[in-house]
PDB file of N, CA and C in Angstrom:
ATOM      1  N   UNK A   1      -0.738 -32.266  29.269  1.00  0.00           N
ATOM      2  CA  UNK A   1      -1.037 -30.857  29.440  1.00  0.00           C
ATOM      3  C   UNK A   1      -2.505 -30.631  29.754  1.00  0.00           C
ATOM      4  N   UNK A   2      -3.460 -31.846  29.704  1.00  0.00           N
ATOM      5  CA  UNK A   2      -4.705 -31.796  29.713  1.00  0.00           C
ATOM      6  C   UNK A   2      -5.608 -30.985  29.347  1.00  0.00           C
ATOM      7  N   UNK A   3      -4.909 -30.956  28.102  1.00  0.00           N
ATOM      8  CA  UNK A   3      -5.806 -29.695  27.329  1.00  0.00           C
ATOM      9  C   UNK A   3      -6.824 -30.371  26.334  1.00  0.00           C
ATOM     10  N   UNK A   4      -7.972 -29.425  26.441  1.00  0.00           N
ATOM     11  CA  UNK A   4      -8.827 -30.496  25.648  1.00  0.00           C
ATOM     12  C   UNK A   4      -9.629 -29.418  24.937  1.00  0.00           C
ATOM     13  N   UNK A   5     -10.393 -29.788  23.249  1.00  0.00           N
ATOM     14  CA  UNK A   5     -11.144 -28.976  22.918  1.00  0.00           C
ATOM     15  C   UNK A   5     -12.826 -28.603  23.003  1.00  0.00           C
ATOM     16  N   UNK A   6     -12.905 -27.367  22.918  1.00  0.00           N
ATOM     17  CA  UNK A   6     -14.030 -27.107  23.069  1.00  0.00           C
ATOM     18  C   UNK A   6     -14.867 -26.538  21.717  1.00  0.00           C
ATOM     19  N   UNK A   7     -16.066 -27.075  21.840  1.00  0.00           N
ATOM     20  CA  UNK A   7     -16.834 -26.760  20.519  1.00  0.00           C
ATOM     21  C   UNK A   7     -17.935 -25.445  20.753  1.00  0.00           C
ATOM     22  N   UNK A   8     -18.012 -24.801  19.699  1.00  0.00           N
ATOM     23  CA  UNK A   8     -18.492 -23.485  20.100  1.00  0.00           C
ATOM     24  C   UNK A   8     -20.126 -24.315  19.174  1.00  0.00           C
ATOM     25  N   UNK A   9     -21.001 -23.493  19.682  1.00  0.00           N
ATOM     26  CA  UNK A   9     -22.714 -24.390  19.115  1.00  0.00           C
ATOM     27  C   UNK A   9     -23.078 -23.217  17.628  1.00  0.00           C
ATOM     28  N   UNK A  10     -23.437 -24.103  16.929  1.00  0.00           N
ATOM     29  CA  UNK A  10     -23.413 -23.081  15.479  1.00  0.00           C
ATOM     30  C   UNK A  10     -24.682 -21.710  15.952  1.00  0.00           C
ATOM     31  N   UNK A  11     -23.841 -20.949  15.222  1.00  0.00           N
ATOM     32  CA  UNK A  11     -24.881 -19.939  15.235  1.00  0.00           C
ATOM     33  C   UNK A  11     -24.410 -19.603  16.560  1.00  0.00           C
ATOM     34  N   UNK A  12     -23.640 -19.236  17.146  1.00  0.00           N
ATOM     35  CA  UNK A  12     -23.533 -18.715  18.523  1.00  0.00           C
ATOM     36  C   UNK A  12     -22.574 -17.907  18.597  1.00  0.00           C
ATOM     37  N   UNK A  13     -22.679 -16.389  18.158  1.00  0.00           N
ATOM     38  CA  UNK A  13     -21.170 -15.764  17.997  1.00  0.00           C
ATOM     39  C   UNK A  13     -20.571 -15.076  19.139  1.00  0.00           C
ATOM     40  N   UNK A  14     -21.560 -15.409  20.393  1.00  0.00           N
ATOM     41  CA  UNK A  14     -21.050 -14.843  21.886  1.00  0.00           C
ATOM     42  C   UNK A  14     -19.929 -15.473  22.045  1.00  0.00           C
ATOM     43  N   UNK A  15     -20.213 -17.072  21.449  1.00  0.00           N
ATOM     44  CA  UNK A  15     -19.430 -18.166  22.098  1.00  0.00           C
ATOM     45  C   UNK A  15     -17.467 -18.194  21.623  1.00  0.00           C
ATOM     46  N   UNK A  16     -17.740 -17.574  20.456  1.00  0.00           N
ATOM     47  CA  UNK A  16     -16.334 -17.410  19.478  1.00  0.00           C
ATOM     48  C   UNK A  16     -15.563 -15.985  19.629  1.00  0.00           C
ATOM     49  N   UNK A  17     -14.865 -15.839  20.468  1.00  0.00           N
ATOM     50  CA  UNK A  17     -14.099 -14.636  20.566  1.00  0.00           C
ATOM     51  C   UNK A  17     -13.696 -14.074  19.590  1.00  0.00           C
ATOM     52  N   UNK A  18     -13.312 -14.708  18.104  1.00  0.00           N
ATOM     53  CA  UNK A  18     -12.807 -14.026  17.585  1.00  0.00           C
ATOM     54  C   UNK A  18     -14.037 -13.613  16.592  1.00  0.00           C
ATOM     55  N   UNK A  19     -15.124 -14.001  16.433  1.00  0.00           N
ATOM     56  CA  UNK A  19     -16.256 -13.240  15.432  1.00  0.00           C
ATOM     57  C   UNK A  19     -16.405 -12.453  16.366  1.00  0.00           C
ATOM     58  N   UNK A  20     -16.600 -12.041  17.494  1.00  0.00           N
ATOM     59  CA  UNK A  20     -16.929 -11.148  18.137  1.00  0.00           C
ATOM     60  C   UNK A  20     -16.237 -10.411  17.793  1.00  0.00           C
ATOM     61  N   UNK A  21     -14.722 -10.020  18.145  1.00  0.00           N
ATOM     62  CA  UNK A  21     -14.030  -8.946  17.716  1.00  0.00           C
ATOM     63  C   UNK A  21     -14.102  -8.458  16.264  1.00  0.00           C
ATOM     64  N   UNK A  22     -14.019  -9.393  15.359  1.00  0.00           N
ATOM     65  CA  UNK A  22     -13.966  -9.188  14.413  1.00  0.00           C
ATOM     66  C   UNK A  22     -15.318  -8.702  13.520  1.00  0.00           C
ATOM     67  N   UNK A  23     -16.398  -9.006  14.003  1.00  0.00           N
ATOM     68  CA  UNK A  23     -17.790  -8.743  13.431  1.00  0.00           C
ATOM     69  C   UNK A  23     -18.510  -8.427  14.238  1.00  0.00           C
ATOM     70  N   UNK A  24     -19.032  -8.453  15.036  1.00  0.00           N
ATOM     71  CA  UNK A  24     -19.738  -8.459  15.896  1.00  0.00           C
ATOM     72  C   UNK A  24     -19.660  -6.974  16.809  1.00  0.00           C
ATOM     73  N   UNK A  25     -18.239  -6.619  17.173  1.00  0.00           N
ATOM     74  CA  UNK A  25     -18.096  -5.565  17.693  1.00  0.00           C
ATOM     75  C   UNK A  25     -17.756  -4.599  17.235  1.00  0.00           C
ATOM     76  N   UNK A  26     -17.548  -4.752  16.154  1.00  0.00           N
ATOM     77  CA  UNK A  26     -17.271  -3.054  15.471  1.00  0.00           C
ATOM     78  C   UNK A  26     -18.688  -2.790  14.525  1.00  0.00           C
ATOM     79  N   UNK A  27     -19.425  -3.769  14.551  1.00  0.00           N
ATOM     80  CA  UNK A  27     -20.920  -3.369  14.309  1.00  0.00           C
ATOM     81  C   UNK A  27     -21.631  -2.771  15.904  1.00  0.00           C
ATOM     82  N   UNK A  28     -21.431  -3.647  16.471  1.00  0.00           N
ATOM     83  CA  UNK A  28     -22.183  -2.720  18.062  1.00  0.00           C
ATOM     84  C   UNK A  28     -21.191  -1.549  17.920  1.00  0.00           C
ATOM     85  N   UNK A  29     -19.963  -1.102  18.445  1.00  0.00           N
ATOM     86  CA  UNK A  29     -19.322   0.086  18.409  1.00  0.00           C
ATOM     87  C   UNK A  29     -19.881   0.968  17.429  1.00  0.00           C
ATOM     88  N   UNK A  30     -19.702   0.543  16.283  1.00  0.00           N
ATOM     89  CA  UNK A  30     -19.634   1.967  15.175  1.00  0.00           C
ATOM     90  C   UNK A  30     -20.921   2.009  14.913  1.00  0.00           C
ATOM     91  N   UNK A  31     -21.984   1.617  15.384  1.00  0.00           N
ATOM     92  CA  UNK A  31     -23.465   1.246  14.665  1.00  0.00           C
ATOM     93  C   UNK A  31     -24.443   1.610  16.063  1.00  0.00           C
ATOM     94  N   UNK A  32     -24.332   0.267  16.293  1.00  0.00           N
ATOM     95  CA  UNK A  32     -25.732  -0.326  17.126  1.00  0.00           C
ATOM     96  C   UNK A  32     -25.436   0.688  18.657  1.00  0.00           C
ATOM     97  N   UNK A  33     -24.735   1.195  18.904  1.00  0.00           N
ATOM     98  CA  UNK A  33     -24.108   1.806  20.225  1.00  0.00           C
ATOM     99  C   UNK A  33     -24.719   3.426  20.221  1.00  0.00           C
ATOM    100  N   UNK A  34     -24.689   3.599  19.094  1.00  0.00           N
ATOM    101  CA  UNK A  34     -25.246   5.214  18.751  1.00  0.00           C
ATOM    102  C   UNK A  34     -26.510   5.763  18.291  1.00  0.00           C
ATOM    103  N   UNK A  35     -27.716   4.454  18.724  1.00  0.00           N
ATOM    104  CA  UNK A  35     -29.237   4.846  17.843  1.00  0.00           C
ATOM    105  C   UNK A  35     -29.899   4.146  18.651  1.00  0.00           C
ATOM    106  N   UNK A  36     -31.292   4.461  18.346  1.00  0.00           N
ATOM    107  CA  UNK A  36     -32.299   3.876  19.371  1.00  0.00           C
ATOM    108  C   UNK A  36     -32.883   3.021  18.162  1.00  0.00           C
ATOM    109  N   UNK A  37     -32.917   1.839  18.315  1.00  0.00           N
ATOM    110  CA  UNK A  37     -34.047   0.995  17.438  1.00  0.00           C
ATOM    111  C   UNK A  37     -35.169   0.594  18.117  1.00  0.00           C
ATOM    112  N   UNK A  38     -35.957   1.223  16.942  1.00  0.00           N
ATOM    113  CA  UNK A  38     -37.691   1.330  17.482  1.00  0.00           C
ATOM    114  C   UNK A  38     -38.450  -0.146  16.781  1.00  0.00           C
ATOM    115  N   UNK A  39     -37.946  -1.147  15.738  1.00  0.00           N
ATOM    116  CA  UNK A  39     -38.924  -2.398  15.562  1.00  0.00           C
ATOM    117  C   UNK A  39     -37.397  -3.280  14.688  1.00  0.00           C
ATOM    118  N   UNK A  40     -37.726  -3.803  14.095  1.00  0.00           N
ATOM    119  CA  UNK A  40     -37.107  -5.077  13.291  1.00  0.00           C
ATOM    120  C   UNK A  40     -36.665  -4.084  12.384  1.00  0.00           C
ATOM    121  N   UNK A  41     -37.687  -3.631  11.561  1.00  0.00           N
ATOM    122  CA  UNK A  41     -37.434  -3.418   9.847  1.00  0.00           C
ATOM    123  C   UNK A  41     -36.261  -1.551  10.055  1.00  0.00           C
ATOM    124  N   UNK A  42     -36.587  -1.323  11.197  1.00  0.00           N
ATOM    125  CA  UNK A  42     -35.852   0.057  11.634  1.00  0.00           C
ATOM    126  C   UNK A  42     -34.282  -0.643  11.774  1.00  0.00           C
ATOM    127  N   UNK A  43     -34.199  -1.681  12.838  1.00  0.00           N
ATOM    128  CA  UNK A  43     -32.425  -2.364  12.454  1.00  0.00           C
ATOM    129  C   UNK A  43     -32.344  -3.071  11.117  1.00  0.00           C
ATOM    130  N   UNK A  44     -32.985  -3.406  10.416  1.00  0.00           N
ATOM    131  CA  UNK A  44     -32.604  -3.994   9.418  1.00  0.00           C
ATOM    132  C   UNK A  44     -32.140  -2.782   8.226  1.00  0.00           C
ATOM    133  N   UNK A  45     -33.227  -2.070   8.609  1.00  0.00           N
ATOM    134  CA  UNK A  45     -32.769  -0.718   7.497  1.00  0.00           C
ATOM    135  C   UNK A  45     -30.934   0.148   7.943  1.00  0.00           C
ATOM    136  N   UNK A  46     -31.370   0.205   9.220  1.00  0.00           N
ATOM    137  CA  UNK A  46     -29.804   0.424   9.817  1.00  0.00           C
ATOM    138  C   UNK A  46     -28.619  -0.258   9.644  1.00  0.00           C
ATOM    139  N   UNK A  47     -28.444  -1.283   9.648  1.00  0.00           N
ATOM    140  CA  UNK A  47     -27.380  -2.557   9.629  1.00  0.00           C
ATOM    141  C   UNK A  47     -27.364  -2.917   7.599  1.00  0.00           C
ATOM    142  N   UNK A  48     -28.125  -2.785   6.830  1.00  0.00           N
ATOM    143  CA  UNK A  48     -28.373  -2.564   5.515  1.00  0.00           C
ATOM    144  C   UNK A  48     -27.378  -1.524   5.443  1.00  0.00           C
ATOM    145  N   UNK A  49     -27.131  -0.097   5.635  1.00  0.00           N
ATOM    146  CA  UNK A  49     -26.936   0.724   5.789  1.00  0.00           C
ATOM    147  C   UNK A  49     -25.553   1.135   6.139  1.00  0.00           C
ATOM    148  N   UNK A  50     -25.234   0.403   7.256  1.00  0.00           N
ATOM    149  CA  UNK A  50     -23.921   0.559   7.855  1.00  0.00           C
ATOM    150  C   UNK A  50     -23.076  -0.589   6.856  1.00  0.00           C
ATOM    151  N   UNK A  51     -23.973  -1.684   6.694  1.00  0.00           N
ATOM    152  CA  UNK A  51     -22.863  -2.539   5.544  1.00  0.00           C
ATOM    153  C   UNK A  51     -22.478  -2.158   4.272  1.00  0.00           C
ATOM    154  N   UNK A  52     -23.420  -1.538   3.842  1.00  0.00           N
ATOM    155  CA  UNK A  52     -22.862  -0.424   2.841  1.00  0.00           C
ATOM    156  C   UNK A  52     -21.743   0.372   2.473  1.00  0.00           C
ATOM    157  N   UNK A  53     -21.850   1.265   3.683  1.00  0.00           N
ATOM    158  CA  UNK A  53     -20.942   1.807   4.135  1.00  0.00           C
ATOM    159  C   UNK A  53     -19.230   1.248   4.268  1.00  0.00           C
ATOM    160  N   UNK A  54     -19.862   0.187   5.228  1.00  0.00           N
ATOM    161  CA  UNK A  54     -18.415  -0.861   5.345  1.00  0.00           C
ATOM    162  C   UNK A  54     -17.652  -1.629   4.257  1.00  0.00           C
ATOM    163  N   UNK A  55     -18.767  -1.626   3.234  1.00  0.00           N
ATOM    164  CA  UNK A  55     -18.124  -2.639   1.978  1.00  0.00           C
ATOM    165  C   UNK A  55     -17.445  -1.258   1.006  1.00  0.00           C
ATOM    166  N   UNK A  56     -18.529  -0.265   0.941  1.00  0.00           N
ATOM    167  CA  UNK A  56     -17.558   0.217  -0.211  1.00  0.00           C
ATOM    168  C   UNK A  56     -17.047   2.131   0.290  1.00  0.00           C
ATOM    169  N   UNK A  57     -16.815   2.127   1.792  1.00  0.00           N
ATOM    170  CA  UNK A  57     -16.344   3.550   2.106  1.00  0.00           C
ATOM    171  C   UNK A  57     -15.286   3.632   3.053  1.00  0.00           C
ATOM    172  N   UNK A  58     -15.477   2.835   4.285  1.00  0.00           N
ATOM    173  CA  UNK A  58     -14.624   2.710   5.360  1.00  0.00           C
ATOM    174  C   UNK A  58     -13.558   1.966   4.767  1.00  0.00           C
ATOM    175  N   UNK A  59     -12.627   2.467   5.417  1.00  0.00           N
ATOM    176  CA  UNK A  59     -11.213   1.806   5.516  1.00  0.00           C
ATOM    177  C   UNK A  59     -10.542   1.109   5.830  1.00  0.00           C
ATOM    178  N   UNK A  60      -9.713  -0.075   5.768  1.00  0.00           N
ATOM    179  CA  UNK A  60      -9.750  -1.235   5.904  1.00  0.00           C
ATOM    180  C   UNK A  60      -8.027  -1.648   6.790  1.00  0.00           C
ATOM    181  N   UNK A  61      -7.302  -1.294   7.681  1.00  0.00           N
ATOM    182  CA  UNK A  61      -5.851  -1.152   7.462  1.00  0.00           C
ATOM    183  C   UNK A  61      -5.592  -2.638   7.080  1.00  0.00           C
ATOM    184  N   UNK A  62      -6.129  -3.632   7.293  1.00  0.00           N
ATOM    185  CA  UNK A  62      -5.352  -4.986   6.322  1.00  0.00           C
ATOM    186  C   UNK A  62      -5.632  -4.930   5.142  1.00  0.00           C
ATOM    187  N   UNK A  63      -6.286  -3.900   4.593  1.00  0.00           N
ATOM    188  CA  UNK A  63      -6.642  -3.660   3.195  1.00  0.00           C
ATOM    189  C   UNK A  63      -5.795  -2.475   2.341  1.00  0.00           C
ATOM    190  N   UNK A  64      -4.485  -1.884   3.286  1.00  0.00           N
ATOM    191  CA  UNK A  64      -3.883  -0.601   2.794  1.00  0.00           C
ATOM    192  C   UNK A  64      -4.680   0.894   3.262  1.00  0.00           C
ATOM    193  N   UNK A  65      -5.224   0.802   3.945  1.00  0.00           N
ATOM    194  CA  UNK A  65      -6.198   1.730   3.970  1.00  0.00           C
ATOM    195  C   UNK A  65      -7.634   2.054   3.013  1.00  0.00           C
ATOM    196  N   UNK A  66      -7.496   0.812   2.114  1.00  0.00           N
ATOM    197  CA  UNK A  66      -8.843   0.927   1.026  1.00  0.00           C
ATOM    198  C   UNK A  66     -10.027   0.343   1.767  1.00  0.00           C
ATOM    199  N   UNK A  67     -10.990   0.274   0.934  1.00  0.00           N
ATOM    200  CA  UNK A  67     -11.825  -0.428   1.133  1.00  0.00           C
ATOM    201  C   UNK A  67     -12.085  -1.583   0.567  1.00  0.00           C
ATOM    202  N   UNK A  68     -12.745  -2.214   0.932  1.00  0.00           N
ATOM    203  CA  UNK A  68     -13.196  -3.624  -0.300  1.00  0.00           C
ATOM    204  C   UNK A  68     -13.469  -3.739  -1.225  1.00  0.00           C
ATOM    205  N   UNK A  69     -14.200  -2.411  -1.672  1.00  0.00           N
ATOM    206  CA  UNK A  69     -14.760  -1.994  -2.925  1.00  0.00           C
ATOM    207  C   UNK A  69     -13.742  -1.005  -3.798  1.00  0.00           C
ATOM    208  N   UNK A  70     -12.782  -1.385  -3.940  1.00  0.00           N
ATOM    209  CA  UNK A  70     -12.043   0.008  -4.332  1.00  0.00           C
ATOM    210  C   UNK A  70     -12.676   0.451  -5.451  1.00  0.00           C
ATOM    211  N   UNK A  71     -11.709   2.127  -4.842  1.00  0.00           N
ATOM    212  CA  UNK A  71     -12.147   3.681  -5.742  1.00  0.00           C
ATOM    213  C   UNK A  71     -11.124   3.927  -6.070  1.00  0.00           C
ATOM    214  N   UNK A  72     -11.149   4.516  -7.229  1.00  0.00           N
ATOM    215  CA  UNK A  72     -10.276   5.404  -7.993  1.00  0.00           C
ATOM    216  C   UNK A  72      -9.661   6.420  -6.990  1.00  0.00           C
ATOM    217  N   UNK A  73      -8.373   7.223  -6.996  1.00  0.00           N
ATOM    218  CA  UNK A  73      -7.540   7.786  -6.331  1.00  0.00           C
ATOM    219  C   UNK A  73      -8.246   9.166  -7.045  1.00  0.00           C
ATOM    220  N   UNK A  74      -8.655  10.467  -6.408  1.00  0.00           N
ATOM    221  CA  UNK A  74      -8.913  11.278  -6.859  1.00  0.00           C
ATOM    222  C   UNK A  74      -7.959  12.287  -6.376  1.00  0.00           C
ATOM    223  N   UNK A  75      -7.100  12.851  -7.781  1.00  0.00           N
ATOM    224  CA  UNK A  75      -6.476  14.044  -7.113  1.00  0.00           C
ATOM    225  C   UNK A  75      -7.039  15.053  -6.985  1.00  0.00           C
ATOM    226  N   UNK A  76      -5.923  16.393  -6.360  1.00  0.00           N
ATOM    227  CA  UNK A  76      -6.638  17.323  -6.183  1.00  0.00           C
ATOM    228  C   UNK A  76      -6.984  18.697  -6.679  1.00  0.00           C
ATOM    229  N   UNK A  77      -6.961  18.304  -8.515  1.00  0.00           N
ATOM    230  CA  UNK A  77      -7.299  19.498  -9.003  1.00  0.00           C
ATOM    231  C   UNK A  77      -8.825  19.330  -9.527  1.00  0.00           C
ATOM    232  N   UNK A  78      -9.031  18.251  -8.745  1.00  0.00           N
ATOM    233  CA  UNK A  78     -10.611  17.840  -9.316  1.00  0.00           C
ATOM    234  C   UNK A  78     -11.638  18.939  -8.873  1.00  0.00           C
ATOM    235  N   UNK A  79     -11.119  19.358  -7.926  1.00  0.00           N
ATOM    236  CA  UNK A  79     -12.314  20.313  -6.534  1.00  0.00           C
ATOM    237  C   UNK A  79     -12.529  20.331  -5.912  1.00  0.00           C
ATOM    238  N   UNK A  80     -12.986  21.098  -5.153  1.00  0.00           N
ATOM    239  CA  UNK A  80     -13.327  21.131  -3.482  1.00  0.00           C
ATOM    240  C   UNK A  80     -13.825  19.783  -2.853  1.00  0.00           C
ATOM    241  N   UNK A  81     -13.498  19.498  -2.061  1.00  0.00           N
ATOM    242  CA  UNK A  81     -13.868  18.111  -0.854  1.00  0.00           C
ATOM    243  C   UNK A  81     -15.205  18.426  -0.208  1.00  0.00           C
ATOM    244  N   UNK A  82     -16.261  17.309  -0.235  1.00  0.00           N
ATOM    245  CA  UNK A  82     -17.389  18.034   0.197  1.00  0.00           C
ATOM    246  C   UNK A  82     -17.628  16.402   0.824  1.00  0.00           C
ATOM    247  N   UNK A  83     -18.464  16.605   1.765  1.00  0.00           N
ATOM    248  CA  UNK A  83     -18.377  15.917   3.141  1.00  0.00           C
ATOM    249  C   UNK A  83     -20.048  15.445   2.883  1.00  0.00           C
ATOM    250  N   UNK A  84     -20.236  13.874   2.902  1.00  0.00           N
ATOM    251  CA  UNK A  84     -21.270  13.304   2.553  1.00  0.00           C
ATOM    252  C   UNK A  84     -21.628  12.198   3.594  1.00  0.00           C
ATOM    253  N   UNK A  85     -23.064  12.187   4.478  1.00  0.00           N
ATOM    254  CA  UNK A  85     -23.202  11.434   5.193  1.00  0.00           C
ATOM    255  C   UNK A  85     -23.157  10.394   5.317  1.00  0.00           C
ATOM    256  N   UNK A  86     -22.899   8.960   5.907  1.00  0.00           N
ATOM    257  CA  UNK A  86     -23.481   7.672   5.731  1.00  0.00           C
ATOM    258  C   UNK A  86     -24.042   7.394   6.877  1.00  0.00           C
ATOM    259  N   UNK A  87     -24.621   6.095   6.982  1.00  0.00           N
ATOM    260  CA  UNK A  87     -25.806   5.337   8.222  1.00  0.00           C
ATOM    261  C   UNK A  87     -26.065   6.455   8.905  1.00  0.00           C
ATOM    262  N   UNK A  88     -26.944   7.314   7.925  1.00  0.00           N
ATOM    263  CA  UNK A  88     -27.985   8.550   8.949  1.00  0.00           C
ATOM    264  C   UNK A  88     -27.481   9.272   9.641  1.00  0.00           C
ATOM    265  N   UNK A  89     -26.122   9.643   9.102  1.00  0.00           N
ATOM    266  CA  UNK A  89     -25.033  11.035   9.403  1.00  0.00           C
ATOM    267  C   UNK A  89     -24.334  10.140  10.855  1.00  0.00           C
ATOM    268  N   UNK A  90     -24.034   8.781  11.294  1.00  0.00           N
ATOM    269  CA  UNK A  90     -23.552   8.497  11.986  1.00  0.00           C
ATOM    270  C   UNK A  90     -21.679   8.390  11.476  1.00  0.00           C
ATOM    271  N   UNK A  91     -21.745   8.393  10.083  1.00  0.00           N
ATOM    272  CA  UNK A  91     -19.930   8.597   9.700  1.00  0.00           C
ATOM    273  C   UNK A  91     -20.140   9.322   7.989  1.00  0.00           C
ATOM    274  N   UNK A  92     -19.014   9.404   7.915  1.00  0.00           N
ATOM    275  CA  UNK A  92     -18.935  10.653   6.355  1.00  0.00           C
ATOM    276  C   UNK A  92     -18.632  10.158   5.219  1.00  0.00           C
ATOM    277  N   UNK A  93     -18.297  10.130   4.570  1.00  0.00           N
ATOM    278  CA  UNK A  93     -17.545   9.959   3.488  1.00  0.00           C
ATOM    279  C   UNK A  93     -17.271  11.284   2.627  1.00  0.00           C
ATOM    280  N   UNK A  94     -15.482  11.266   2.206  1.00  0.00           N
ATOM    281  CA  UNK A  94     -15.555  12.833   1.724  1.00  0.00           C
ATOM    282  C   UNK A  94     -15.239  12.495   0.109  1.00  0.00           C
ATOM    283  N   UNK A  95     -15.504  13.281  -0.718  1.00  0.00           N
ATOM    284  CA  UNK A  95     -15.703  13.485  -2.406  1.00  0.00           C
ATOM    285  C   UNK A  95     -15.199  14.833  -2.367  1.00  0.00           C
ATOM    286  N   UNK A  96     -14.640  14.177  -3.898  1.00  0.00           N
ATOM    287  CA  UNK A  96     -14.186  15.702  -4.223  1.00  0.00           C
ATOM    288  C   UNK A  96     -15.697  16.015  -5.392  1.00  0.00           C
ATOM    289  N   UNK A  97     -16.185  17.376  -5.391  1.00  0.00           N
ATOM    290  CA  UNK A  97     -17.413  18.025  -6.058  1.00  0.00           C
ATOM    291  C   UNK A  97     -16.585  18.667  -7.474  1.00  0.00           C
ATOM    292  N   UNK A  98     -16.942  17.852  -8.394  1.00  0.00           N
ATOM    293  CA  UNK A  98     -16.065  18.217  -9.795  1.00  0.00           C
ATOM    294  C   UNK A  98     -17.197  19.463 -10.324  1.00  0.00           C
ATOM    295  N   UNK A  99     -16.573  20.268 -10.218  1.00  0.00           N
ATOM    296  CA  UNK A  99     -17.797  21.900 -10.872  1.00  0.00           C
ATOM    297  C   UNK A  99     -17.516  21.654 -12.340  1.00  0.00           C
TER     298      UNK A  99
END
């Protein structure tokens, strides 16, 4: 069948299709695609930021719709839903505001 393998060079995640999809591009999409970075410590503060986000807010569908970090299920006689920024109002996260 003359099929033969190929080695991807460490540290090279252009080279691996599937870190790309899997890491790589839904950080450029949901992140790096929507801001201007002005030095190093400005993406580092950003990407800090968005992983945050990703570990304990966004939603996961091989995860049930949770996150990695799971939260408690809040019903809804707790209170009004109030709408809270993440990575510098680039996505939300909503809470319920217990008065």
């Amino acid at each position: 069948m003359a099929i033969r393998e190929v080695l991807t060079a460490p540290r090279s995640s252009s080279q691996s299709p599937y870190v790309d999809r899997r890491l790589v591009g839904p950080i450029r999409r949901e992140c790096l695609d929507h801001i201007i970075v002005f030095n190093e410590s400005s993406l580092r503060r950003t990407l800090k930021s968005y992983f945050d986000y990703y570990h304990a807010v966004r939603t996961h569908l091989s995860l049930e719709k949770d996150a990695p970090e799971t939260r408690p299920v809040q019903p809804p006689e707790l209170g009004s839903v109030v709408e809270l920024p993440e990575v510098g109002g680039l996505h939300h996260r909503y809470k319920q505001w217990v008065a």
